[in-house]
PDB file of N, CA and C in Angstrom:
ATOM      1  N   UNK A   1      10.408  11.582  -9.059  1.00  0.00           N
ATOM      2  CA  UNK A   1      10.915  10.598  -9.991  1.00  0.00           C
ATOM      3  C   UNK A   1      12.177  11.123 -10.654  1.00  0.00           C
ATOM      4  N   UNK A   2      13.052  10.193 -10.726  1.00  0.00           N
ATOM      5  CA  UNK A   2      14.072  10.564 -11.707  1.00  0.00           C
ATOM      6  C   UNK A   2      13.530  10.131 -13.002  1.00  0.00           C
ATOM      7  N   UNK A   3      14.988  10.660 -14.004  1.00  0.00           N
ATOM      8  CA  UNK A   3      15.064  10.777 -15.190  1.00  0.00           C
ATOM      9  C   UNK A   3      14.475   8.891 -15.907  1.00  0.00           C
ATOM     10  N   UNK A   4      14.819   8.127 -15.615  1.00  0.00           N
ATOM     11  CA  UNK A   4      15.263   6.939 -15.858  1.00  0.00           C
ATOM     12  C   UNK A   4      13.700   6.778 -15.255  1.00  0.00           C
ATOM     13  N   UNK A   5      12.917   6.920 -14.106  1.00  0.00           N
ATOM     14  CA  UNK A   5      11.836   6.614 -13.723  1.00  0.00           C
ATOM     15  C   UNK A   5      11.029   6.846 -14.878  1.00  0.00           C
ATOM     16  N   UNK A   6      10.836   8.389 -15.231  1.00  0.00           N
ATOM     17  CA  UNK A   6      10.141   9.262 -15.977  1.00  0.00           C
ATOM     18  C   UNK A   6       9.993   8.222 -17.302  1.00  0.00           C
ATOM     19  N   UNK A   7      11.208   7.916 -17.740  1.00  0.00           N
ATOM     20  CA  UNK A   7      11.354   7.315 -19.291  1.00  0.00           C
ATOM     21  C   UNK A   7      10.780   5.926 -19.464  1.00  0.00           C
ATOM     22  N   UNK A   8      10.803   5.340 -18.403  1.00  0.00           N
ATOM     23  CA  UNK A   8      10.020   3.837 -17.843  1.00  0.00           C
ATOM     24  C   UNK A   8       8.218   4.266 -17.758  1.00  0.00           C
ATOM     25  N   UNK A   9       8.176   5.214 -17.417  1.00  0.00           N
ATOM     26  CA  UNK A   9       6.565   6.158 -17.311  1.00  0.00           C
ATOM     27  C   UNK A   9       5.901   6.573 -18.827  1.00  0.00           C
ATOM     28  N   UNK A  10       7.014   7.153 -19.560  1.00  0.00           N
ATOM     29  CA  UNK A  10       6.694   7.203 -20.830  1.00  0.00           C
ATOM     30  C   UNK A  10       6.233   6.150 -21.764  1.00  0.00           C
ATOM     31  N   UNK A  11       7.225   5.158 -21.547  1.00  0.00           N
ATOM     32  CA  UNK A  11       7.299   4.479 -22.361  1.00  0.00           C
ATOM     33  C   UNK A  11       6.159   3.620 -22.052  1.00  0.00           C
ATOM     34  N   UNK A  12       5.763   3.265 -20.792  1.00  0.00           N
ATOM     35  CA  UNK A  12       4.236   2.259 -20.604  1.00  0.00           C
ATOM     36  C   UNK A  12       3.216   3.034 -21.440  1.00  0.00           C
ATOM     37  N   UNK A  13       3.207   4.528 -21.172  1.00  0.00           N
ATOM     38  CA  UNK A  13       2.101   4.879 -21.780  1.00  0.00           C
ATOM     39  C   UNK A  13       2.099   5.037 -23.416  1.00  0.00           C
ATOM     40  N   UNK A  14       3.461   4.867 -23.967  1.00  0.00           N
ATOM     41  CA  UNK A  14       3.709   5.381 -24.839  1.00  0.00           C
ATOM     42  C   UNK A  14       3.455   4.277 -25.916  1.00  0.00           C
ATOM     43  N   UNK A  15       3.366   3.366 -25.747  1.00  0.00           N
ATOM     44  CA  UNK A  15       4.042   1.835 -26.478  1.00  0.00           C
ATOM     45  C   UNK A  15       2.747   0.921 -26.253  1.00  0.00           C
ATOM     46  N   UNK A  16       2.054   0.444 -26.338  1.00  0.00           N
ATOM     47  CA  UNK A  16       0.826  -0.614 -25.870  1.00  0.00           C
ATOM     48  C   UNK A  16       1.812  -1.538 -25.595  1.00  0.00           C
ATOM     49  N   UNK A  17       3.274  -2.514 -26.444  1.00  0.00           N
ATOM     50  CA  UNK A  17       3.625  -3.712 -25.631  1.00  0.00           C
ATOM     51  C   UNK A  17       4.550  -3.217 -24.649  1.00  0.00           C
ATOM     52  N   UNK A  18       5.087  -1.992 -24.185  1.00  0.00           N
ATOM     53  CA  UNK A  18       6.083  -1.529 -23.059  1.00  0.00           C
ATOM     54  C   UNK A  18       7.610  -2.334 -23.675  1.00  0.00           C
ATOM     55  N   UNK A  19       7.641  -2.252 -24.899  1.00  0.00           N
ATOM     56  CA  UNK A  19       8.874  -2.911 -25.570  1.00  0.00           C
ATOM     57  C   UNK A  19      10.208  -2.581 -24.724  1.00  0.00           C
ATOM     58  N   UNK A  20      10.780  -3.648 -24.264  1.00  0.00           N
ATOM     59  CA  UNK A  20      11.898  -3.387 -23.686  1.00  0.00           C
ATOM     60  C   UNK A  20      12.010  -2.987 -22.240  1.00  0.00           C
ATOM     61  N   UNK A  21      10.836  -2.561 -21.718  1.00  0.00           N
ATOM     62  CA  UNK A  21      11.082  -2.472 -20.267  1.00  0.00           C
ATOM     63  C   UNK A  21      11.064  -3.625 -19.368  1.00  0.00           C
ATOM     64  N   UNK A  22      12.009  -3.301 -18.373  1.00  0.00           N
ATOM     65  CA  UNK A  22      12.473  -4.571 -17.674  1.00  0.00           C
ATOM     66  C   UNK A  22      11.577  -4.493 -16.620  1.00  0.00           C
ATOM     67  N   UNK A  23      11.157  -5.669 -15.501  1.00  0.00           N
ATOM     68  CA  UNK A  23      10.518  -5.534 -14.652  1.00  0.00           C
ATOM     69  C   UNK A  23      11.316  -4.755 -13.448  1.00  0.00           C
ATOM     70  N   UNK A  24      12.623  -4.939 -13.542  1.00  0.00           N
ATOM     71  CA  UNK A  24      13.422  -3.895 -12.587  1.00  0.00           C
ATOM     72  C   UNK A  24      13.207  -2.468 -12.848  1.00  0.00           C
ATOM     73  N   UNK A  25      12.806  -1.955 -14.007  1.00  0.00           N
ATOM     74  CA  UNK A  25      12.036  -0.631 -14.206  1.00  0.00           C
ATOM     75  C   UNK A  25      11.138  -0.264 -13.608  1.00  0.00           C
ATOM     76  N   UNK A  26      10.321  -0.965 -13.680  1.00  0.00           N
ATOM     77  CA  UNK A  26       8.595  -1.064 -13.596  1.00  0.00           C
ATOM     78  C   UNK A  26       9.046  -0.984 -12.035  1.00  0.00           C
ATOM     79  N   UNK A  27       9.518  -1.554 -11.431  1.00  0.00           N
ATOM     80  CA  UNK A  27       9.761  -1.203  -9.563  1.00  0.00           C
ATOM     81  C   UNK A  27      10.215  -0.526  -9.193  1.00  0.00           C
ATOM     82  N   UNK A  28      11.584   0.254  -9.889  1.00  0.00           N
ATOM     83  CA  UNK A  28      12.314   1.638  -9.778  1.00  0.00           C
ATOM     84  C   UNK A  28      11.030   2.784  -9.935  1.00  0.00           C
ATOM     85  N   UNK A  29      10.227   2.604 -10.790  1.00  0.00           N
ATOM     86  CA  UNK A  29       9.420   3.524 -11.183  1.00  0.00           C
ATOM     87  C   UNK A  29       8.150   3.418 -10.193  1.00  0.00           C
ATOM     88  N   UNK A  30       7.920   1.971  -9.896  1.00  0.00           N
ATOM     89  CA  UNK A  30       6.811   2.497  -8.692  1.00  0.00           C
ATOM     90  C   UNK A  30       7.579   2.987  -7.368  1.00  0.00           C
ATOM     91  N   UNK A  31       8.869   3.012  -6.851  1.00  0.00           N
ATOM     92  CA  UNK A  31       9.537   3.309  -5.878  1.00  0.00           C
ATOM     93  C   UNK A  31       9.332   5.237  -5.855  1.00  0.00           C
ATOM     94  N   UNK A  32       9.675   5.432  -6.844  1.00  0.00           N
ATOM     95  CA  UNK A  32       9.993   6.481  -7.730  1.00  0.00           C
ATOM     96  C   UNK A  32       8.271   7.362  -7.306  1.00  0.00           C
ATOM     97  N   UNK A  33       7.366   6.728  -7.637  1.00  0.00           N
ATOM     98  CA  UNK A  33       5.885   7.138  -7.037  1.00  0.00           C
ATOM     99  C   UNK A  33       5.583   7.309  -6.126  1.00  0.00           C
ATOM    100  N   UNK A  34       6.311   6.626  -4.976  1.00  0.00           N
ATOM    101  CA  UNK A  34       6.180   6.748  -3.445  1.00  0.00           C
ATOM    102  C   UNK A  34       5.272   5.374  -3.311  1.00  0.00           C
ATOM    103  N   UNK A  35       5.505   3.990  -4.296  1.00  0.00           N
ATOM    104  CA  UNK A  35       4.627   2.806  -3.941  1.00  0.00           C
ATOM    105  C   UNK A  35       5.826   2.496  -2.919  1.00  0.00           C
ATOM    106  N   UNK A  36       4.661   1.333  -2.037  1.00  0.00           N
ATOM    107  CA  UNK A  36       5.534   0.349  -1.395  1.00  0.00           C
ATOM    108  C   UNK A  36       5.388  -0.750  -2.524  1.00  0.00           C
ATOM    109  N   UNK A  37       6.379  -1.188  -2.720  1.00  0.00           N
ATOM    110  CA  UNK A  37       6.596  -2.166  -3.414  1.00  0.00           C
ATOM    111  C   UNK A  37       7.617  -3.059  -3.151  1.00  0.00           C
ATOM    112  N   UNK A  38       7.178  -4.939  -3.314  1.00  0.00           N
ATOM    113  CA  UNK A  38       7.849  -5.928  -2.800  1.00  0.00           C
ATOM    114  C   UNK A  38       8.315  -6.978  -3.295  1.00  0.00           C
ATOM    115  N   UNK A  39       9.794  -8.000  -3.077  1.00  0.00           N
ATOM    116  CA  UNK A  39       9.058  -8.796  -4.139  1.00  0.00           C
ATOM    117  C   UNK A  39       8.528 -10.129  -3.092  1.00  0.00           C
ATOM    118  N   UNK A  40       7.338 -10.393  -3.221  1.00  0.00           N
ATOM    119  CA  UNK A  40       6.768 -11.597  -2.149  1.00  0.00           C
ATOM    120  C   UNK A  40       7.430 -12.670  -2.216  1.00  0.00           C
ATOM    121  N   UNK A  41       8.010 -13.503  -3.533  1.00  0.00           N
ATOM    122  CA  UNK A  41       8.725 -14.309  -3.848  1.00  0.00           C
ATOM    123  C   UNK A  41       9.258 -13.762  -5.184  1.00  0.00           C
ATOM    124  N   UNK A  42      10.139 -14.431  -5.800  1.00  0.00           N
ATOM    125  CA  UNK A  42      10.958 -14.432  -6.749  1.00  0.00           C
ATOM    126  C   UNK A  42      10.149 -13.936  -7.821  1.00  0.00           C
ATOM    127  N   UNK A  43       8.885 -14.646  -8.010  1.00  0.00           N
ATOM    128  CA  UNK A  43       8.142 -14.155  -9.657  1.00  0.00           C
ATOM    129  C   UNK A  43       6.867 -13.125  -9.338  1.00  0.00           C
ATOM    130  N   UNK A  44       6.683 -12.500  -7.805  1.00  0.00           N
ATOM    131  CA  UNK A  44       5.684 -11.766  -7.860  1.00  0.00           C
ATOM    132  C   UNK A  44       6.529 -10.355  -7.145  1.00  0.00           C
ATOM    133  N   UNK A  45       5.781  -9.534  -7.869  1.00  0.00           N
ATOM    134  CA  UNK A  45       6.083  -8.062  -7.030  1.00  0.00           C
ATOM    135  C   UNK A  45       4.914  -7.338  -6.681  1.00  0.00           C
ATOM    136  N   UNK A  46       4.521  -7.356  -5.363  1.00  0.00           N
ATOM    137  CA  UNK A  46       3.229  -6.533  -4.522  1.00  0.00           C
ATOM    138  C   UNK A  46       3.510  -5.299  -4.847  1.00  0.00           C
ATOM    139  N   UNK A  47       2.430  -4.410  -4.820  1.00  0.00           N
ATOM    140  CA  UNK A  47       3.126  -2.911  -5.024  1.00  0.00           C
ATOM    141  C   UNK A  47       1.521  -2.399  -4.330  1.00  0.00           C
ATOM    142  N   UNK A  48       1.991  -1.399  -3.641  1.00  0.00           N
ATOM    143  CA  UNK A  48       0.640  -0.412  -3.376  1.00  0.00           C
ATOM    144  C   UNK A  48       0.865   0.793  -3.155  1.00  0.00           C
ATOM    145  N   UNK A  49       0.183   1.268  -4.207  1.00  0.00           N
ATOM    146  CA  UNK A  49      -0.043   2.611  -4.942  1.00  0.00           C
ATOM    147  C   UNK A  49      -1.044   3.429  -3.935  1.00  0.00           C
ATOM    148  N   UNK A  50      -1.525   4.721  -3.338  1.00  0.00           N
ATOM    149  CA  UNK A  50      -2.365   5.678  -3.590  1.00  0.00           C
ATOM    150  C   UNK A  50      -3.878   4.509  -2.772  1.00  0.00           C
ATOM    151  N   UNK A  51      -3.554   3.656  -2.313  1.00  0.00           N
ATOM    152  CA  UNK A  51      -4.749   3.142  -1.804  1.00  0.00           C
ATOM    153  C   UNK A  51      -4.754   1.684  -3.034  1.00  0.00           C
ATOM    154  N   UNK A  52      -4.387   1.854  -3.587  1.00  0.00           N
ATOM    155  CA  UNK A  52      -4.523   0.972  -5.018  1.00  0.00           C
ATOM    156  C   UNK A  52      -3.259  -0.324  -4.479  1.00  0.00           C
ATOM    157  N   UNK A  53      -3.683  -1.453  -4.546  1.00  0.00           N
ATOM    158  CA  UNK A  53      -2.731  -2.571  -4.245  1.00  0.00           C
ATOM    159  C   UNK A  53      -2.822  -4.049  -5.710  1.00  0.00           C
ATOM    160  N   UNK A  54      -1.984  -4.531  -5.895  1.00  0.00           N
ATOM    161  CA  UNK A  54      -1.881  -5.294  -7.114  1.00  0.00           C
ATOM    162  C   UNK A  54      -0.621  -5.906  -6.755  1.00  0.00           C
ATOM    163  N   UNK A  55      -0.581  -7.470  -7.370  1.00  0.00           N
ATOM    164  CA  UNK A  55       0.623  -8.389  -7.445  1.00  0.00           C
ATOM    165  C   UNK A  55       0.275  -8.798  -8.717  1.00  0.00           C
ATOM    166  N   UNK A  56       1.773  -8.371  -9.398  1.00  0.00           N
ATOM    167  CA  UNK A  56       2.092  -8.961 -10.583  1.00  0.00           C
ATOM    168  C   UNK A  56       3.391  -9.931 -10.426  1.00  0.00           C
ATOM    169  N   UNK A  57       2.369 -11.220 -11.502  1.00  0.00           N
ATOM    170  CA  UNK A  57       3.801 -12.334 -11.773  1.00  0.00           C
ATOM    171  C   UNK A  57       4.470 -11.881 -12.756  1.00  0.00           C
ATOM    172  N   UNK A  58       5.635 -12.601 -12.656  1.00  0.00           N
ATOM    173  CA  UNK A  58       7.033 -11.992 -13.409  1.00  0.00           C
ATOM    174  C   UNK A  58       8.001 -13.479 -13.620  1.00  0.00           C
ATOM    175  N   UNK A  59       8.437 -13.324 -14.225  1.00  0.00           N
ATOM    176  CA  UNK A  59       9.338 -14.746 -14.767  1.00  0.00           C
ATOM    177  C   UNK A  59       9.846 -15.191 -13.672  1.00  0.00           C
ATOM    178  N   UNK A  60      10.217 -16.120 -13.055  1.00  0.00           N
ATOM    179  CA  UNK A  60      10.598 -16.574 -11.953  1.00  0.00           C
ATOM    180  C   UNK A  60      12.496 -16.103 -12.078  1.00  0.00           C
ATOM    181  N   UNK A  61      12.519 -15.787 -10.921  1.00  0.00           N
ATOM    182  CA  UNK A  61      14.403 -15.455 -10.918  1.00  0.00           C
ATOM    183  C   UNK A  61      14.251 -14.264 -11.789  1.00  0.00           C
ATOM    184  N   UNK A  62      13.638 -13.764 -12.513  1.00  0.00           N
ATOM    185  CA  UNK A  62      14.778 -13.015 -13.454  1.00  0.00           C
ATOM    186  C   UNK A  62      13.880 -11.474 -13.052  1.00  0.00           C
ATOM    187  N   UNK A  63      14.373 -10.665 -12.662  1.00  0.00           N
ATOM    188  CA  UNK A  63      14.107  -9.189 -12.581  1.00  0.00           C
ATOM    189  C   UNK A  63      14.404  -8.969 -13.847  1.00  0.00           C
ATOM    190  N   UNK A  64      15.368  -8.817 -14.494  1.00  0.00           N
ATOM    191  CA  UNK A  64      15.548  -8.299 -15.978  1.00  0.00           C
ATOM    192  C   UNK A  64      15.024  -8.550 -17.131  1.00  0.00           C
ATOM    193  N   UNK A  65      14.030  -9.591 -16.688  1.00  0.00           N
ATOM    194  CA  UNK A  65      13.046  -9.774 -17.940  1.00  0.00           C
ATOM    195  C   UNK A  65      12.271  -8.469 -18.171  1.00  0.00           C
ATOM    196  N   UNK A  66      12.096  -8.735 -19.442  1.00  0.00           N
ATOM    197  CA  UNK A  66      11.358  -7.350 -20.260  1.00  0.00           C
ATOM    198  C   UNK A  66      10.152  -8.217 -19.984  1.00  0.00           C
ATOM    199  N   UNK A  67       8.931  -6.917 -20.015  1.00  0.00           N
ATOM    200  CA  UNK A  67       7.400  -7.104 -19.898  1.00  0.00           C
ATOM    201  C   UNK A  67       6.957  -7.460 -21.233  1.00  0.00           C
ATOM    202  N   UNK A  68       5.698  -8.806 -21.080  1.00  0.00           N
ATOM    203  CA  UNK A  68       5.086  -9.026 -22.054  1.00  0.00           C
ATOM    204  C   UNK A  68       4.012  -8.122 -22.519  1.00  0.00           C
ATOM    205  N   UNK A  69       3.567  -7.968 -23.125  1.00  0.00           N
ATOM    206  CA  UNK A  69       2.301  -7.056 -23.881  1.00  0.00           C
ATOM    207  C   UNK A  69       1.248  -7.152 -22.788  1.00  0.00           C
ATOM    208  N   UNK A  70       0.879  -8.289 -22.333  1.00  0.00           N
ATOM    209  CA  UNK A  70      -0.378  -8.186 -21.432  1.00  0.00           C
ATOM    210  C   UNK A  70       0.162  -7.614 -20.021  1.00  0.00           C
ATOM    211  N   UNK A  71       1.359  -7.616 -19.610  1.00  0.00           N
ATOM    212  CA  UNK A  71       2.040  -7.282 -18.445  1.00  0.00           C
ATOM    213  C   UNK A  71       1.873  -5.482 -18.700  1.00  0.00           C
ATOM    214  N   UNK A  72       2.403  -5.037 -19.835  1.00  0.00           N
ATOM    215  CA  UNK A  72       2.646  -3.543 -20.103  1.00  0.00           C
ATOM    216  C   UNK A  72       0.946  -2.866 -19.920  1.00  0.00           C
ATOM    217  N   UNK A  73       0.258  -3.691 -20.294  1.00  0.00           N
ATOM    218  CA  UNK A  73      -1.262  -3.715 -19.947  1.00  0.00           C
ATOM    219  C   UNK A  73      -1.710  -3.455 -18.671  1.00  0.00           C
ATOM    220  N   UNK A  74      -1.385  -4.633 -17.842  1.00  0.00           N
ATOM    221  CA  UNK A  74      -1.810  -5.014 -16.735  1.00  0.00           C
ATOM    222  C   UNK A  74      -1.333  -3.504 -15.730  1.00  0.00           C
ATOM    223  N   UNK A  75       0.181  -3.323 -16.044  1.00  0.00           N
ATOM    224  CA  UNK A  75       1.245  -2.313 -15.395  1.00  0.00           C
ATOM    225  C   UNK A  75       0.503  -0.889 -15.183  1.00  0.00           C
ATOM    226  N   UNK A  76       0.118  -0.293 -17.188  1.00  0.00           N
ATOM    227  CA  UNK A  76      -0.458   0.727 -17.123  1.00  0.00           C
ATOM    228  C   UNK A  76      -2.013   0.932 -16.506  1.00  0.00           C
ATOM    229  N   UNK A  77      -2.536  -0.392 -16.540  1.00  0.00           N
ATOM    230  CA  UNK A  77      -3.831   0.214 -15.711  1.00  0.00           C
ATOM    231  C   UNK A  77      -3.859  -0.048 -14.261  1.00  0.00           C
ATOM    232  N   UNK A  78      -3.060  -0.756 -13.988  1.00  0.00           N
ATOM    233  CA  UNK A  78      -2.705  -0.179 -12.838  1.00  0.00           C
ATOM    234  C   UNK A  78      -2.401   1.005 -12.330  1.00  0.00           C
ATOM    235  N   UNK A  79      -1.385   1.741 -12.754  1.00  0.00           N
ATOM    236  CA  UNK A  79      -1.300   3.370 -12.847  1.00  0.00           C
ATOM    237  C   UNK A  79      -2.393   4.072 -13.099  1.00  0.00           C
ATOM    238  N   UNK A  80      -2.948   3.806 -13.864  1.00  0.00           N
ATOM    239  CA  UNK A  80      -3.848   4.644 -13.911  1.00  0.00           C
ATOM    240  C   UNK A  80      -5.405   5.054 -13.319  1.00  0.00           C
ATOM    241  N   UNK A  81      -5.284   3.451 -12.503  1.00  0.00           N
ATOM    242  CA  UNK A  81      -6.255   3.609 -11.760  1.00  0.00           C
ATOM    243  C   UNK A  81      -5.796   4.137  -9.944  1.00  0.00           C
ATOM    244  N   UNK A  82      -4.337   4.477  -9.975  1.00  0.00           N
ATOM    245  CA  UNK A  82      -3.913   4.994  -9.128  1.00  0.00           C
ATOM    246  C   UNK A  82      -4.107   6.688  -9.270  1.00  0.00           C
ATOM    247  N   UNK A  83      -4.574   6.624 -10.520  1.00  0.00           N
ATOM    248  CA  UNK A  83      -4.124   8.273 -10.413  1.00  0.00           C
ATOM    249  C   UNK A  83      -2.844   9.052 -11.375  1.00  0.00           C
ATOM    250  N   UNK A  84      -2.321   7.658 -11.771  1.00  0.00           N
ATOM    251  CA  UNK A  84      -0.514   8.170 -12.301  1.00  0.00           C
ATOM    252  C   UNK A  84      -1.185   8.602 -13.917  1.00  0.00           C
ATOM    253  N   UNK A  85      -0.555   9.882 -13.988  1.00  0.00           N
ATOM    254  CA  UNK A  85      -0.852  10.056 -15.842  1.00  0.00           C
ATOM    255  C   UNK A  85       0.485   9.655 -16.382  1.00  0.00           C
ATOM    256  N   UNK A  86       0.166  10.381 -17.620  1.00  0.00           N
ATOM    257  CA  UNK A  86       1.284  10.143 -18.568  1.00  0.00           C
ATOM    258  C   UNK A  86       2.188  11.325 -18.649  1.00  0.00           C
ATOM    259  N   UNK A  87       1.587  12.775 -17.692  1.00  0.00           N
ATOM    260  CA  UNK A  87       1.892  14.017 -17.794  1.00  0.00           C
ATOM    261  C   UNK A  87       3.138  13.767 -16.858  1.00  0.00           C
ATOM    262  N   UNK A  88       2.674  12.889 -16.023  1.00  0.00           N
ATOM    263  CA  UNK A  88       4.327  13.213 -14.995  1.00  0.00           C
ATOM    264  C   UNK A  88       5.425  12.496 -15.365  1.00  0.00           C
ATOM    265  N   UNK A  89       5.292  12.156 -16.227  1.00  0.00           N
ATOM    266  CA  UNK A  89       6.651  11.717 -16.899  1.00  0.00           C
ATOM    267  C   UNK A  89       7.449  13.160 -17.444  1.00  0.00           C
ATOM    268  N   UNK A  90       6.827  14.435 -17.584  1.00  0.00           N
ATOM    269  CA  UNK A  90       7.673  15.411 -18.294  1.00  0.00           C
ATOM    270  C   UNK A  90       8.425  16.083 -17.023  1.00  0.00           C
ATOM    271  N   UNK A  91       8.088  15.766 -16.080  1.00  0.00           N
ATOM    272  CA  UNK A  91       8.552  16.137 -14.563  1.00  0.00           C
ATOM    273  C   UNK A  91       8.647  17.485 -14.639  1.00  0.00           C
TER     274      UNK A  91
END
């Protein structure tokens, strides 16, 4: 992971609403994990983690939308049921 991954990693775990992270984060950062990650259409992004697979909706068109509270939710337990801590964010 890069720097910019790492800080997108922090901040899910760091924050319960993931204030400010964009969903273009959240995919840099599963890229960044070694997910495959897709976007199926415009408002969903497939991602599979570690055996772990999940599609999250996302505002239609807009990658740069910031995550809602239940999204920053949805995001981190996802990770974490992959396996991802909060430790590898210090890289």
């Amino acid at each position: 992971m890069d720097k910019e991954q790492r800080h997108t990693l922090a901040k899910i775990y760091d924050d319960p609403h993931a204030a400010g992270v964009r969903w273009r984060d959240v995919e840099q950062l599963f890229l960044g994990l070694g997910a495959y990650a897709k976007w199926s259409d415009p408002s969903h992004l497939t991602v599979e983690l570690k055996g772990h697979k999940e599609s999250f909706e996302t505002p239609a068109r807009d990658k740069n939308a910031v995550l809602t509270e239940s999204d920053g939710t949805k995001v981190k337990d996802f990770l974490v049921s992959a396996g991802v801590t909060k430790d590898m964010a210090q890289g």
